[in-house]
C-alpha atoms as a PDB file:
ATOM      1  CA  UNK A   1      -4.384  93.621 -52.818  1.00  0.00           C
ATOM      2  CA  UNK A   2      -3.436  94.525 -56.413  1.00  0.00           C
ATOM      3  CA  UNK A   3      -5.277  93.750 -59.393  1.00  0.00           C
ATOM      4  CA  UNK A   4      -2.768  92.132 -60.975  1.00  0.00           C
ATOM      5  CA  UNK A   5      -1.695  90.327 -58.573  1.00  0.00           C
ATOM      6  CA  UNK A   6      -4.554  87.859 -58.116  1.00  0.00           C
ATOM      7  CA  UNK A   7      -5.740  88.481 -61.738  1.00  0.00           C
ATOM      8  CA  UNK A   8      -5.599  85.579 -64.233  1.00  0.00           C
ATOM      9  CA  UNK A   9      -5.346  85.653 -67.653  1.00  0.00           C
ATOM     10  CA  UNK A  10      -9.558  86.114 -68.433  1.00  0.00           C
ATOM     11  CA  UNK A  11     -11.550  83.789 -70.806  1.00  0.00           C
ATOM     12  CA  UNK A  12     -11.884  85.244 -74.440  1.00  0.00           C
ATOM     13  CA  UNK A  13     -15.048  87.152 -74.701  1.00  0.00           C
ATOM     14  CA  UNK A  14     -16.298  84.892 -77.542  1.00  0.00           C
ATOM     15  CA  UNK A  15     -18.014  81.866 -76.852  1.00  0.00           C
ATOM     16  CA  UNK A  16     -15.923  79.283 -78.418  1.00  0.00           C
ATOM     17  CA  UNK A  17     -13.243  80.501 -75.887  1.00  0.00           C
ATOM     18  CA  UNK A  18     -10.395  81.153 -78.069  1.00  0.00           C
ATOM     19  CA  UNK A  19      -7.372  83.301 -76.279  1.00  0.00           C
ATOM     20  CA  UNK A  20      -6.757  86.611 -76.747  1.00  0.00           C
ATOM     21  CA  UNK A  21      -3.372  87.428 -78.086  1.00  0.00           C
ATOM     22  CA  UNK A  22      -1.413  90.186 -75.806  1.00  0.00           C
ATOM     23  CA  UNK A  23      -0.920  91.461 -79.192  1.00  0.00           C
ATOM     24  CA  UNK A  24      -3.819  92.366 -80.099  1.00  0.00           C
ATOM     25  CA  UNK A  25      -5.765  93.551 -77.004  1.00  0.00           C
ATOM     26  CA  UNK A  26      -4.384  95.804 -73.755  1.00  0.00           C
ATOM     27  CA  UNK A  27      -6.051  97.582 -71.026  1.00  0.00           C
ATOM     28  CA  UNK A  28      -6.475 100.941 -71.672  1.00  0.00           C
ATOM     29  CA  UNK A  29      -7.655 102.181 -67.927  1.00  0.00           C
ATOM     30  CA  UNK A  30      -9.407 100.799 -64.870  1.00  0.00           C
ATOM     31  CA  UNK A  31     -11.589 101.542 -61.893  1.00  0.00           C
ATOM     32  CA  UNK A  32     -12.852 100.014 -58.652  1.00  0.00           C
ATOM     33  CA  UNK A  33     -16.723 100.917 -57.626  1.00  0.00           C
ATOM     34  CA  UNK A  34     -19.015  99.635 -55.516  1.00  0.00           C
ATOM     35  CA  UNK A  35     -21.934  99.918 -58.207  1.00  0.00           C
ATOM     36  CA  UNK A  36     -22.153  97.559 -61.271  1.00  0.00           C
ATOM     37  CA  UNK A  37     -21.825  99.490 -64.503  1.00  0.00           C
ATOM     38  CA  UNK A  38     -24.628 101.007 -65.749  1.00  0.00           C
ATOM     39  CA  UNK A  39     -26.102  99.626 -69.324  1.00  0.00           C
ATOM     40  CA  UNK A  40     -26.776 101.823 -72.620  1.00  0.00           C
ATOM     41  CA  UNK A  41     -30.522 100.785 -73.486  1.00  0.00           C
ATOM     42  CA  UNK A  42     -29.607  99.050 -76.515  1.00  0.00           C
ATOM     43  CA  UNK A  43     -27.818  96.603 -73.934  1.00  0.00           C
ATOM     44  CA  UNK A  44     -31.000  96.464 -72.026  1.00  0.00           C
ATOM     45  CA  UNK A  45     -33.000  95.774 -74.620  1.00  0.00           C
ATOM     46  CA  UNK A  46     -30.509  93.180 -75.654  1.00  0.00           C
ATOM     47  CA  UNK A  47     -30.814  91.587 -71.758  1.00  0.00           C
ATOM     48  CA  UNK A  48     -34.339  91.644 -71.579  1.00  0.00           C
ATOM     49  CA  UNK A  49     -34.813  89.910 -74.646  1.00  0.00           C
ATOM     50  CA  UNK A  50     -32.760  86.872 -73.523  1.00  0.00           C
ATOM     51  CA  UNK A  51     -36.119  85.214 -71.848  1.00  0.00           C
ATOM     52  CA  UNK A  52     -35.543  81.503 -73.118  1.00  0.00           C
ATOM     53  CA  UNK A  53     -33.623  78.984 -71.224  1.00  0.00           C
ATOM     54  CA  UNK A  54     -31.439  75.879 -72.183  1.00  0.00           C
ATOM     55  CA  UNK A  55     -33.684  72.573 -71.738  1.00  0.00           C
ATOM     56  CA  UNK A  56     -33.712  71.227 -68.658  1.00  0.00           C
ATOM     57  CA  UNK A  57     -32.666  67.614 -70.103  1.00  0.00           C
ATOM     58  CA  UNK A  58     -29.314  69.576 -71.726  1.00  0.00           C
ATOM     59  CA  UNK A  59     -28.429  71.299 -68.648  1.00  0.00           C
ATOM     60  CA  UNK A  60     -28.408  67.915 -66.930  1.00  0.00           C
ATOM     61  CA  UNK A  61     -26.421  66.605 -69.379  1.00  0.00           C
ATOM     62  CA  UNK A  62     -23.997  70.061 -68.976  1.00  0.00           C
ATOM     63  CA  UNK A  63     -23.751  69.345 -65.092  1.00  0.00           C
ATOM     64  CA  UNK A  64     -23.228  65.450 -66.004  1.00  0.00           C
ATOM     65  CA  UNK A  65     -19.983  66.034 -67.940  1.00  0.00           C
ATOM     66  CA  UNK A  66     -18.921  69.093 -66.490  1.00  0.00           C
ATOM     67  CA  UNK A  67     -15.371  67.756 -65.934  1.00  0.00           C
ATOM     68  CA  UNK A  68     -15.105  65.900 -69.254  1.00  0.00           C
ATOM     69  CA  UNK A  69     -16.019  69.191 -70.991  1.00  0.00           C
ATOM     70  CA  UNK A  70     -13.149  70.887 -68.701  1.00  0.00           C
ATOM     71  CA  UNK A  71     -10.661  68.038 -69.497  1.00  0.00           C
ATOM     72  CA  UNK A  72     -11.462  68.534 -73.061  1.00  0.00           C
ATOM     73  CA  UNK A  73     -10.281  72.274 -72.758  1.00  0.00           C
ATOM     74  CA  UNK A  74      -6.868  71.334 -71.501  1.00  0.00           C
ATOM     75  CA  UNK A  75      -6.093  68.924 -73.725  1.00  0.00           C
ATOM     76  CA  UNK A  76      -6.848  71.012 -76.456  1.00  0.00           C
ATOM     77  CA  UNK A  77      -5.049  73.929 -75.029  1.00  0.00           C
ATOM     78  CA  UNK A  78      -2.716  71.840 -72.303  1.00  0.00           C
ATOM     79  CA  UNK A  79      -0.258  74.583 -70.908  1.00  0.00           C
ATOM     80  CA  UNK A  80      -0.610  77.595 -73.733  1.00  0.00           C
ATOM     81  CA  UNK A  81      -4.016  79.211 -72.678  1.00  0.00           C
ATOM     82  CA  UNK A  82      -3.446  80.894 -69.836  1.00  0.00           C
ATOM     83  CA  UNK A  83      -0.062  82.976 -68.903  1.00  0.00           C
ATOM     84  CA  UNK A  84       2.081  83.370 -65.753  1.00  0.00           C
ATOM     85  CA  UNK A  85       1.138  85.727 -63.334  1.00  0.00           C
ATOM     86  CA  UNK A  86       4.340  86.594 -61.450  1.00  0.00           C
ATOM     87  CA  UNK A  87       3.048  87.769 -58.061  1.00  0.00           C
ATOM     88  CA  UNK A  88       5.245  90.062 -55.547  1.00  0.00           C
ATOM     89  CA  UNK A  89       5.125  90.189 -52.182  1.00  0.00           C
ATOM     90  CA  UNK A  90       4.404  93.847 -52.521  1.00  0.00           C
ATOM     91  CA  UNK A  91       1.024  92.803 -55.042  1.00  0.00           C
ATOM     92  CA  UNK A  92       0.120  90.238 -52.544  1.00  0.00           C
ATOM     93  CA  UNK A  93       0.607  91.984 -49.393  1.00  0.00           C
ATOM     94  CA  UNK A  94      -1.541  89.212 -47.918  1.00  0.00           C
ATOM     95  CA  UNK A  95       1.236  86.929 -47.583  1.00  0.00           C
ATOM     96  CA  UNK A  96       3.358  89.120 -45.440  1.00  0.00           C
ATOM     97  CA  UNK A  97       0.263  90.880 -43.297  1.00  0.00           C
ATOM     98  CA  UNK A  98      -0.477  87.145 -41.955  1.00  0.00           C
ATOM     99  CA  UNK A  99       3.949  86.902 -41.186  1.00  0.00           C
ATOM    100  CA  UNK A 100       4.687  87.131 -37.284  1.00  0.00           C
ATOM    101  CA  UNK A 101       8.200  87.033 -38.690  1.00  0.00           C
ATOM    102  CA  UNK A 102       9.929  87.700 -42.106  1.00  0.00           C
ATOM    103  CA  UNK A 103      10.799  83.055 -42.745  1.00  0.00           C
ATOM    104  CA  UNK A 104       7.433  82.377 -41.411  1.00  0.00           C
ATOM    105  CA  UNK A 105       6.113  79.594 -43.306  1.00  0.00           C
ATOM    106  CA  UNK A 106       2.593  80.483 -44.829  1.00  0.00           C
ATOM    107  CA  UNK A 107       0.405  77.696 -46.430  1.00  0.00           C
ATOM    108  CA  UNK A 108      -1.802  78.644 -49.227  1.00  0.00           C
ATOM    109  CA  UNK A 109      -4.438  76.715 -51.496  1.00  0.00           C
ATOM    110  CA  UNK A 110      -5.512  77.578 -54.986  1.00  0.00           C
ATOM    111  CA  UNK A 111      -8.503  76.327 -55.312  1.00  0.00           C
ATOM    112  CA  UNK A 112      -9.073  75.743 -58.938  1.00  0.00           C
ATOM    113  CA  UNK A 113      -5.131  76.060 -60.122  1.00  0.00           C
ATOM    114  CA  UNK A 114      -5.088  75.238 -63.614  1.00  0.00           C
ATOM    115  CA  UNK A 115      -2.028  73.959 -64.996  1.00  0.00           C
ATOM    116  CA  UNK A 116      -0.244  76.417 -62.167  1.00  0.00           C
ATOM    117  CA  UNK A 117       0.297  79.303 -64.346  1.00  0.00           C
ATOM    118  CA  UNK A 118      -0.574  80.793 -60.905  1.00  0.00           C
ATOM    119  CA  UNK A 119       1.743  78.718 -58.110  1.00  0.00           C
ATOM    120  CA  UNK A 120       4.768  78.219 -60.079  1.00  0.00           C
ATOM    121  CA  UNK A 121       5.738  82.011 -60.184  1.00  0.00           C
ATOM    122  CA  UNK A 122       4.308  82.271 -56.600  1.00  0.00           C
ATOM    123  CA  UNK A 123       6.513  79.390 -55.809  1.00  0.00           C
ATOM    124  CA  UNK A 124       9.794  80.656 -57.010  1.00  0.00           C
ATOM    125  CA  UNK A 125       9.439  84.480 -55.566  1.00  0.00           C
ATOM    126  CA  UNK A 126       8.365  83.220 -52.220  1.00  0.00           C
ATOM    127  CA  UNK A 127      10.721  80.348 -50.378  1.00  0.00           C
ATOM    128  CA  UNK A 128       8.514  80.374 -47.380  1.00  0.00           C
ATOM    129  CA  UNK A 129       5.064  78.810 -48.655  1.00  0.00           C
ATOM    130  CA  UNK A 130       3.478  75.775 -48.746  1.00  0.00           C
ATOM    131  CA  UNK A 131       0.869  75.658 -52.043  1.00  0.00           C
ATOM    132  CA  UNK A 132      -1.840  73.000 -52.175  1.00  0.00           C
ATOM    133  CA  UNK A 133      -3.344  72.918 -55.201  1.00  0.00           C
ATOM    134  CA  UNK A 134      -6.294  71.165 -56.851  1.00  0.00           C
ATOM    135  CA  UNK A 135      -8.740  71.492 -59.831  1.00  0.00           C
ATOM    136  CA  UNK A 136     -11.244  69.568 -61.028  1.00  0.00           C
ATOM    137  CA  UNK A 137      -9.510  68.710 -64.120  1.00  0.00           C
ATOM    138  CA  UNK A 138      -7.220  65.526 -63.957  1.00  0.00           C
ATOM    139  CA  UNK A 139      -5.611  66.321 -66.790  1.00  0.00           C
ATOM    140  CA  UNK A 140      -4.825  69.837 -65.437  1.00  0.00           C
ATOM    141  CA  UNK A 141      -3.787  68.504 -62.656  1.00  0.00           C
ATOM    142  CA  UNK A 142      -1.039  66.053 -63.989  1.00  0.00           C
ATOM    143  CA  UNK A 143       0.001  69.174 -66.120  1.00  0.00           C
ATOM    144  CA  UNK A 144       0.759  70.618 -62.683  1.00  0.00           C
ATOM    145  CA  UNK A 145       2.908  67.520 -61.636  1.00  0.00           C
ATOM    146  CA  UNK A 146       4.653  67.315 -64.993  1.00  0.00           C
ATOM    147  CA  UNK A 147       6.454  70.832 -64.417  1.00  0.00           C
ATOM    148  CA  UNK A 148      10.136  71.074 -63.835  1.00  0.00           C
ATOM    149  CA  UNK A 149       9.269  73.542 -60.962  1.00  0.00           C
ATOM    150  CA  UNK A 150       6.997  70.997 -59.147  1.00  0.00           C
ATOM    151  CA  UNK A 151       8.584  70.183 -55.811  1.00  0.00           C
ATOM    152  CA  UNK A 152       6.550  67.849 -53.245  1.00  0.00           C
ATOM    153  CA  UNK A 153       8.155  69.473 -50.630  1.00  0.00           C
ATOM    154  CA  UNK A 154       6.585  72.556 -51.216  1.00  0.00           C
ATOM    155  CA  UNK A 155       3.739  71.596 -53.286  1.00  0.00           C
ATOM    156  CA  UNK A 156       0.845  69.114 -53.006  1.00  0.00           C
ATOM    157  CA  UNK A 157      -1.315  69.248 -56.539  1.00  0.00           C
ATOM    158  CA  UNK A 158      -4.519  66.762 -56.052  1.00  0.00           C
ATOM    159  CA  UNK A 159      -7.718  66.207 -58.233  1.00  0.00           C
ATOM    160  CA  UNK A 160     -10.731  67.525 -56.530  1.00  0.00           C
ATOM    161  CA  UNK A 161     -14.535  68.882 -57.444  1.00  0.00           C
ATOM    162  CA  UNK A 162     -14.977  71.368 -54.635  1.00  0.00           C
ATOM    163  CA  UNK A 163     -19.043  70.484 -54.589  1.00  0.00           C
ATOM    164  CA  UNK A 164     -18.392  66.861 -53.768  1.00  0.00           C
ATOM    165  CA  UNK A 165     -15.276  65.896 -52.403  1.00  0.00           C
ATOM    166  CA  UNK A 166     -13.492  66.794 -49.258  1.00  0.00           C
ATOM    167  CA  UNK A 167     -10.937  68.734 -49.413  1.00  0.00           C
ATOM    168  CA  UNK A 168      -9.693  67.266 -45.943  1.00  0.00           C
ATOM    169  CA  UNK A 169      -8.707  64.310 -47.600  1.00  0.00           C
ATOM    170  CA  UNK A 170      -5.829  66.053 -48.789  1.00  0.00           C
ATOM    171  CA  UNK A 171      -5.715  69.152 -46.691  1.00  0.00           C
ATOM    172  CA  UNK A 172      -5.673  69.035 -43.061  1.00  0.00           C
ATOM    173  CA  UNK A 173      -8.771  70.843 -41.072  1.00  0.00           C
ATOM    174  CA  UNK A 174      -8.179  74.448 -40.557  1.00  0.00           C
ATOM    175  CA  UNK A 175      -4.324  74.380 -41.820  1.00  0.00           C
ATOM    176  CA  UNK A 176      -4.549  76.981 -44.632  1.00  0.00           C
ATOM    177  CA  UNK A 177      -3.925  80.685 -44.302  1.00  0.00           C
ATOM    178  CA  UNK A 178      -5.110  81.665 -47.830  1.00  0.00           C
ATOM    179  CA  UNK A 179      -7.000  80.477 -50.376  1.00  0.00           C
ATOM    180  CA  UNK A 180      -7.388  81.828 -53.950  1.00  0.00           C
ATOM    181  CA  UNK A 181     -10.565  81.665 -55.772  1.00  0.00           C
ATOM    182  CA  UNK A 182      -9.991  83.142 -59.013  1.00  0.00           C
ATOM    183  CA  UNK A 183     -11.630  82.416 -61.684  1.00  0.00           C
ATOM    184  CA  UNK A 184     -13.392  79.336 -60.293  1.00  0.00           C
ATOM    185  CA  UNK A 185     -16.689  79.563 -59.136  1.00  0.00           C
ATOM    186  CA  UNK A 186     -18.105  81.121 -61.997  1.00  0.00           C
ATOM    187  CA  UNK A 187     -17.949  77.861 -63.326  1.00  0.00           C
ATOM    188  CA  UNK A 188     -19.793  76.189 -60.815  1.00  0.00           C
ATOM    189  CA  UNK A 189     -23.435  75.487 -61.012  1.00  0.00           C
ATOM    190  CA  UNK A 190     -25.273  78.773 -58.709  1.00  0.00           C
ATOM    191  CA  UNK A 191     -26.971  75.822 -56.705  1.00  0.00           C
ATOM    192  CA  UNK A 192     -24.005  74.187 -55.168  1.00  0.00           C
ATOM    193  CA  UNK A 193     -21.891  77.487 -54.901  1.00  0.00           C
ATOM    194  CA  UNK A 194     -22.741  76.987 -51.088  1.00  0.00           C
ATOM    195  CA  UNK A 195     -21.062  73.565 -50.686  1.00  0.00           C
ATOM    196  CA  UNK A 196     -17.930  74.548 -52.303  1.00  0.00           C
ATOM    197  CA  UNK A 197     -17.569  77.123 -50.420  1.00  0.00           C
ATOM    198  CA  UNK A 198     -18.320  75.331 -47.161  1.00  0.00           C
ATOM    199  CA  UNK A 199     -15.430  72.636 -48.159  1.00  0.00           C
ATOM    200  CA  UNK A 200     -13.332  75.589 -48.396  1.00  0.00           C
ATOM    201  CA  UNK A 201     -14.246  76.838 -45.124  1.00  0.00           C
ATOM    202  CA  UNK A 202     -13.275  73.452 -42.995  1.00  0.00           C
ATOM    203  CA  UNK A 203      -9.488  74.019 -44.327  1.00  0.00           C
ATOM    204  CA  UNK A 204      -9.039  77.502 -43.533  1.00  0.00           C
ATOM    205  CA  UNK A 205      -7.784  78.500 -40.409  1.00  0.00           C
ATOM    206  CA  UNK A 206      -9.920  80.900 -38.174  1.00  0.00           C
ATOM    207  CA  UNK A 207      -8.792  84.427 -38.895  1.00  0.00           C
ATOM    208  CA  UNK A 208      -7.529  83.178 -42.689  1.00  0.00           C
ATOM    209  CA  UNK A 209      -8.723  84.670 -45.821  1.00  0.00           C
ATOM    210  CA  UNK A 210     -10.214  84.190 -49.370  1.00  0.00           C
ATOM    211  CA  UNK A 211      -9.417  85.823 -51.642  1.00  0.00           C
ATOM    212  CA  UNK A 212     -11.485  86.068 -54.774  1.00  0.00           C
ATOM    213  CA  UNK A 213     -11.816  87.500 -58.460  1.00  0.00           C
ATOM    214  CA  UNK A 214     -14.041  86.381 -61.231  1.00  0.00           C
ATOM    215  CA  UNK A 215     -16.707  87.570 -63.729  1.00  0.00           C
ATOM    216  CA  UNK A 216     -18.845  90.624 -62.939  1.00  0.00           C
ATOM    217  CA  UNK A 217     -22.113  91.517 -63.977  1.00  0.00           C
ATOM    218  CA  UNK A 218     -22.870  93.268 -67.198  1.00  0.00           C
ATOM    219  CA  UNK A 219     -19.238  91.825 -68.011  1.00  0.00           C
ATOM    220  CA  UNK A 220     -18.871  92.489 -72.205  1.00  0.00           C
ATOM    221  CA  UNK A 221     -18.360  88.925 -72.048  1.00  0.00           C
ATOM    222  CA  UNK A 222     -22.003  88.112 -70.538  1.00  0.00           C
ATOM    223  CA  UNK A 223     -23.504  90.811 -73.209  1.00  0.00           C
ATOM    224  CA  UNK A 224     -22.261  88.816 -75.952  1.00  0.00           C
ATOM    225  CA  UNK A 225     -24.230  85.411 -75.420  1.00  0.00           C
ATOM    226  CA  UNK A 226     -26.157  84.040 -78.365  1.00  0.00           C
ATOM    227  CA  UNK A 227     -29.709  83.369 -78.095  1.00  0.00           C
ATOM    228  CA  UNK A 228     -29.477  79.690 -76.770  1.00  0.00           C
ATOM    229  CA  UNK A 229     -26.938  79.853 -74.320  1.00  0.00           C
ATOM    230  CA  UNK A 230     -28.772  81.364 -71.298  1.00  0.00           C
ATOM    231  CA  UNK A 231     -29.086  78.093 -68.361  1.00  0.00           C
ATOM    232  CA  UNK A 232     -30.684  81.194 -65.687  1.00  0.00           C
ATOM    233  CA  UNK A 233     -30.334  84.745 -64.372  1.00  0.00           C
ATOM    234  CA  UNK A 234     -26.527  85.711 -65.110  1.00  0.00           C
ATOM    235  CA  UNK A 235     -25.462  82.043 -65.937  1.00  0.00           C
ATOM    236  CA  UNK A 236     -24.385  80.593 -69.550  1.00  0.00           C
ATOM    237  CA  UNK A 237     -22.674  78.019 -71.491  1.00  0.00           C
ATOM    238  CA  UNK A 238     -19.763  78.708 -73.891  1.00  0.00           C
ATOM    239  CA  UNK A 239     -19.862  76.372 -77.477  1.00  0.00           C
ATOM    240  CA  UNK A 240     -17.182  74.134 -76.006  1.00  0.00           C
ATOM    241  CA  UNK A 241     -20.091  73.371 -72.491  1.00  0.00           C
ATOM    242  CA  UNK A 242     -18.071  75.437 -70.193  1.00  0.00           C
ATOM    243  CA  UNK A 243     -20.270  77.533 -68.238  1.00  0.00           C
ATOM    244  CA  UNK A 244     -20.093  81.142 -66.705  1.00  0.00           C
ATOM    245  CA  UNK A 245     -22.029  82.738 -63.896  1.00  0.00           C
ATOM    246  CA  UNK A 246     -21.436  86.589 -63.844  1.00  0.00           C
ATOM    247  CA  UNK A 247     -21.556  87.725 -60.295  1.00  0.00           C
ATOM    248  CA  UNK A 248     -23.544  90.541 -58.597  1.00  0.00           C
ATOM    249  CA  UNK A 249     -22.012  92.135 -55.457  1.00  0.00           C
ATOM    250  CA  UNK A 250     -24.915  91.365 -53.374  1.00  0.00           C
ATOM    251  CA  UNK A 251     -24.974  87.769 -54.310  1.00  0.00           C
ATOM    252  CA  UNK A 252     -21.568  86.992 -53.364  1.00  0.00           C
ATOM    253  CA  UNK A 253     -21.505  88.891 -50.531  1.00  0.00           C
ATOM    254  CA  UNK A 254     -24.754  86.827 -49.399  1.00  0.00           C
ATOM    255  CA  UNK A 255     -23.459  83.821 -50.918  1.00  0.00           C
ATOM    256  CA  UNK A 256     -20.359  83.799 -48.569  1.00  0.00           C
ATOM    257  CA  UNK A 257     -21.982  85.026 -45.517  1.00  0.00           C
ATOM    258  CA  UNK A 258     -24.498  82.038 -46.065  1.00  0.00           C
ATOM    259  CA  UNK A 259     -21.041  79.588 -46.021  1.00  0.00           C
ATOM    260  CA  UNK A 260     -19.806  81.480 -42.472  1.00  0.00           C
ATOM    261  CA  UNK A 261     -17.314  84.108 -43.870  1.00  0.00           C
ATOM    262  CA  UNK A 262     -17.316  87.822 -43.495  1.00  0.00           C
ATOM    263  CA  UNK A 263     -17.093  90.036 -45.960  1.00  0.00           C
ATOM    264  CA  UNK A 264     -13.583  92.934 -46.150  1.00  0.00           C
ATOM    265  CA  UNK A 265     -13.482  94.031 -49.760  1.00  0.00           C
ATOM    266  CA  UNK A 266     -16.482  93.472 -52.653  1.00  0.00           C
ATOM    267  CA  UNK A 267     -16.013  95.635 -55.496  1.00  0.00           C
ATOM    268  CA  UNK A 268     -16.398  95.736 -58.904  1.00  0.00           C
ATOM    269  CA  UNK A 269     -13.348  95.963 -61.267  1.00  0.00           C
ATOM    270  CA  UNK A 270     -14.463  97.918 -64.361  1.00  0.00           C
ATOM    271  CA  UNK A 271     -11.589  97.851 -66.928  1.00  0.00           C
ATOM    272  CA  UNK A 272     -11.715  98.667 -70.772  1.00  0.00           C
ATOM    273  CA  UNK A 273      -9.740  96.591 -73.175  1.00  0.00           C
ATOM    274  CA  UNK A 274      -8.897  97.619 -76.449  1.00  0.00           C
ATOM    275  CA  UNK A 275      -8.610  94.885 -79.267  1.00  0.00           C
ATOM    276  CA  UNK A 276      -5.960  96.824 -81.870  1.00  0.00           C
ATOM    277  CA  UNK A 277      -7.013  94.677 -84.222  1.00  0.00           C
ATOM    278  CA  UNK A 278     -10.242  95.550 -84.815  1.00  0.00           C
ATOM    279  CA  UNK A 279      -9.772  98.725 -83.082  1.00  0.00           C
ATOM    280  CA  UNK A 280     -12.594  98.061 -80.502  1.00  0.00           C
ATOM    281  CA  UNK A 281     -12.691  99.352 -76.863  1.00  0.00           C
ATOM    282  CA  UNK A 282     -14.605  97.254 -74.816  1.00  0.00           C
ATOM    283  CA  UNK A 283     -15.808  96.898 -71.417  1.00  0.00           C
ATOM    284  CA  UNK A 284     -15.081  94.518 -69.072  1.00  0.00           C
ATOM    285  CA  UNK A 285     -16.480  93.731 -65.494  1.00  0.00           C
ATOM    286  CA  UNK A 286     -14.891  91.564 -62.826  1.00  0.00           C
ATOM    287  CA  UNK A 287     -15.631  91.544 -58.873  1.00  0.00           C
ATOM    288  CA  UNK A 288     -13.009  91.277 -56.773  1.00  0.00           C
ATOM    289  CA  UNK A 289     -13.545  90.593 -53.021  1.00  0.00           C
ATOM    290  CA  UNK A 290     -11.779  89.816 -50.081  1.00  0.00           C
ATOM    291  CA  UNK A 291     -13.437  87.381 -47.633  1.00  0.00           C
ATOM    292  CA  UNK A 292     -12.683  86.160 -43.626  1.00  0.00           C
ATOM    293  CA  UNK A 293     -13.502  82.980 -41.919  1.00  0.00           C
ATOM    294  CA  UNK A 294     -14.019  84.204 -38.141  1.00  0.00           C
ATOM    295  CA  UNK A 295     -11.583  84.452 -35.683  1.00  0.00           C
ATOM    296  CA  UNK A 296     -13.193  84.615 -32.051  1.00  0.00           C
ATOM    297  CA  UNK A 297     -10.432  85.185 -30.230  1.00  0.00           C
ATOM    298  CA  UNK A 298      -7.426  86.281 -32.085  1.00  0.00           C
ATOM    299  CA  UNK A 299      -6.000  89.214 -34.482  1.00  0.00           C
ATOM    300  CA  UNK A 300      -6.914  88.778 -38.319  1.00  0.00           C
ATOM    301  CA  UNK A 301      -3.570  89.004 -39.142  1.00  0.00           C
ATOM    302  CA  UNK A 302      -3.800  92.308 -40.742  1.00  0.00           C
ATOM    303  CA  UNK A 303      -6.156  91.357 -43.383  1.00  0.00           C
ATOM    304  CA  UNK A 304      -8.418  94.070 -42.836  1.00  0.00           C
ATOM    305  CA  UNK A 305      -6.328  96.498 -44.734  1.00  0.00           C
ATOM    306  CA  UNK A 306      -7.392  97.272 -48.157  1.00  0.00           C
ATOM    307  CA  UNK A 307      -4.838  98.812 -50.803  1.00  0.00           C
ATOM    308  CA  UNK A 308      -6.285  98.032 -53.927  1.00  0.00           C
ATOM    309  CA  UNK A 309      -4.791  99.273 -56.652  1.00  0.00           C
ATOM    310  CA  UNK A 310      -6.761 102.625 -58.775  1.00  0.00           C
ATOM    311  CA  UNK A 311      -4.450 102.830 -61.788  1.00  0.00           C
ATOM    312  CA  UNK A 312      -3.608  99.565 -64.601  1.00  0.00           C
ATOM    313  CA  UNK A 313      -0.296  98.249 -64.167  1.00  0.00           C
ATOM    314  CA  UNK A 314       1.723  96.582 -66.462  1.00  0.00           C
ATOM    315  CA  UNK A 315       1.031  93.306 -67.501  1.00  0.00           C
ATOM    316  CA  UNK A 316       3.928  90.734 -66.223  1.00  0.00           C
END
């Protein structure tokens, strides 16, 4: 699995999330490991530091209007913030492993789609797949509808919070041969991390895979917190009451084993972008993962193999 293939357009490192223009900041070189990146003291000191935590009362009140504060962002941003990814076959290798034969129909869900910047190119390089698609924004959601691309036939886009509502309303039991999860469950509170992944798990067929990307830890992003903004260990809000939980490998590798999946691929993603503007390199940290839901008794459809990509490509 490439990096760019599952890799969405990443929240601005500053907390008022404003987006980054392609302009002004590029990758300048990337690496996989399997250790988190290591911390100059001065960061350390910086970490260590951060010892008080956001009121209980206001991180009720954050949980309470999670989704209003999500439907907020989109309708201040609606279809601008985040750009296409234009998958391949060839970056998503996935989609062909799980083919017994090239006009196989595969069904996929994003979990957590956006306003589809994600489906739509998916959608229009690959004739032979299904997408269900849902996100706990309603307004996202309807942004998904409104597209010219947006086909019922091939695409079902439904309103859904992953830690509450069953997904088998709108997706049959075991039915799905991929899910995406990128970029999602960092924004879901650590404590019901379990359940959404568990909802995930009754729609996936046995053998089918996850496949996930989202904030590591140490991310530049995570560094950059103001005194405040700390909820608990790796998990903070953003000025605009989005939060972010930056990811250890260990806990998402325990996370998803706790939910019945087994773990393929769990590495961190250390990649350095340079801001031209201000002519700062900085360091960013994502984990991206590949995860199974059993099979007892047949193949895992090739998922086992593991070609991520070494080198920064491109953007699209």
């Amino acid at each position: 699995m490439s990096l760019t293939a599952i890799e969405k357009c990443e929240v601005e490192l500053t907390q008022t999330v404003k987006l980054e223009s392609k302009d002004e900041t590029f990758p300048c070189g990337q690496t996989t490991t399997s250790t988190a990146r290591h911390l100059s003291q001065e960061e350390l000191d910086r970490l260590s530091s951060e010892r008080t935590l956001v009121s209980d009362f206001k991180q009720m009140k954050l949980e309470k209007e999670a989704q209003k504060n999500w439907d907020l962002f989109y309708k201040r941003n609606t279809t601008n913030f985040f750009k296409d990814r234009h998958w391949t076959t060839r970056e998503f290798e996935e989609l062909q492993a799980c083919r017994e034969f090239e006009s196989q129909k595969l069904v996929l869900l994003e979990a957590g789609c956006g306003v589809g910047n994600c489906i739509f190119p998916l959608l229009e390089e690959d004739l032979n797949i299904f997408v269900y698609a849902c996100d706990f924004s309603p307004r996202a959601v309807e942004f998904v509808k409104k597209n010219p691309l947006y086909r019922p036939e091939r695409c079902c886009a439904f309103q859904c919070d992953l830690t509450k509502d069953h997904l088998m309303e709108n997706v049959p039991e075991a039915s799905v041969d991929v899910v995406t999860l990128i970029f999602v469950l960092s924004a879901v509170h650590p404590d019901k991390m379990k359940v959404a992944l568990e909802n995930i798990g009754k729609v996936l067929k046995p053998g089918g895979v996850v496949l996930f990307r989202d904030y590591g830890l140490y991310d530049h992003a995570m560094l950059r917190f103001k005194s405040g903004s700390k909820l608990g260990d790796n998990f903070y809000v953003r000025q605009d009451g989005t939060r972010s939980y930056f990811f250890s490998k260990e806990f998402l590798a325990k996370l998803f084993e706790e939910a019945g999946f087994q773990s393929v691929v769990n590495e961190y993603v250390l990649r350095e972008t340079v801001n031209k503007k201000e002519g700062l390199c900085v360091p960013r940290v994502f984990l991206q993962s590949k995860f199974i839901k059993p099979a007892h008794s047949q193949q895992v459809c090739g998922l086992l193999s593991h070609n991520t990509s070494k080198e920064s490509k491109p953007e699209d």
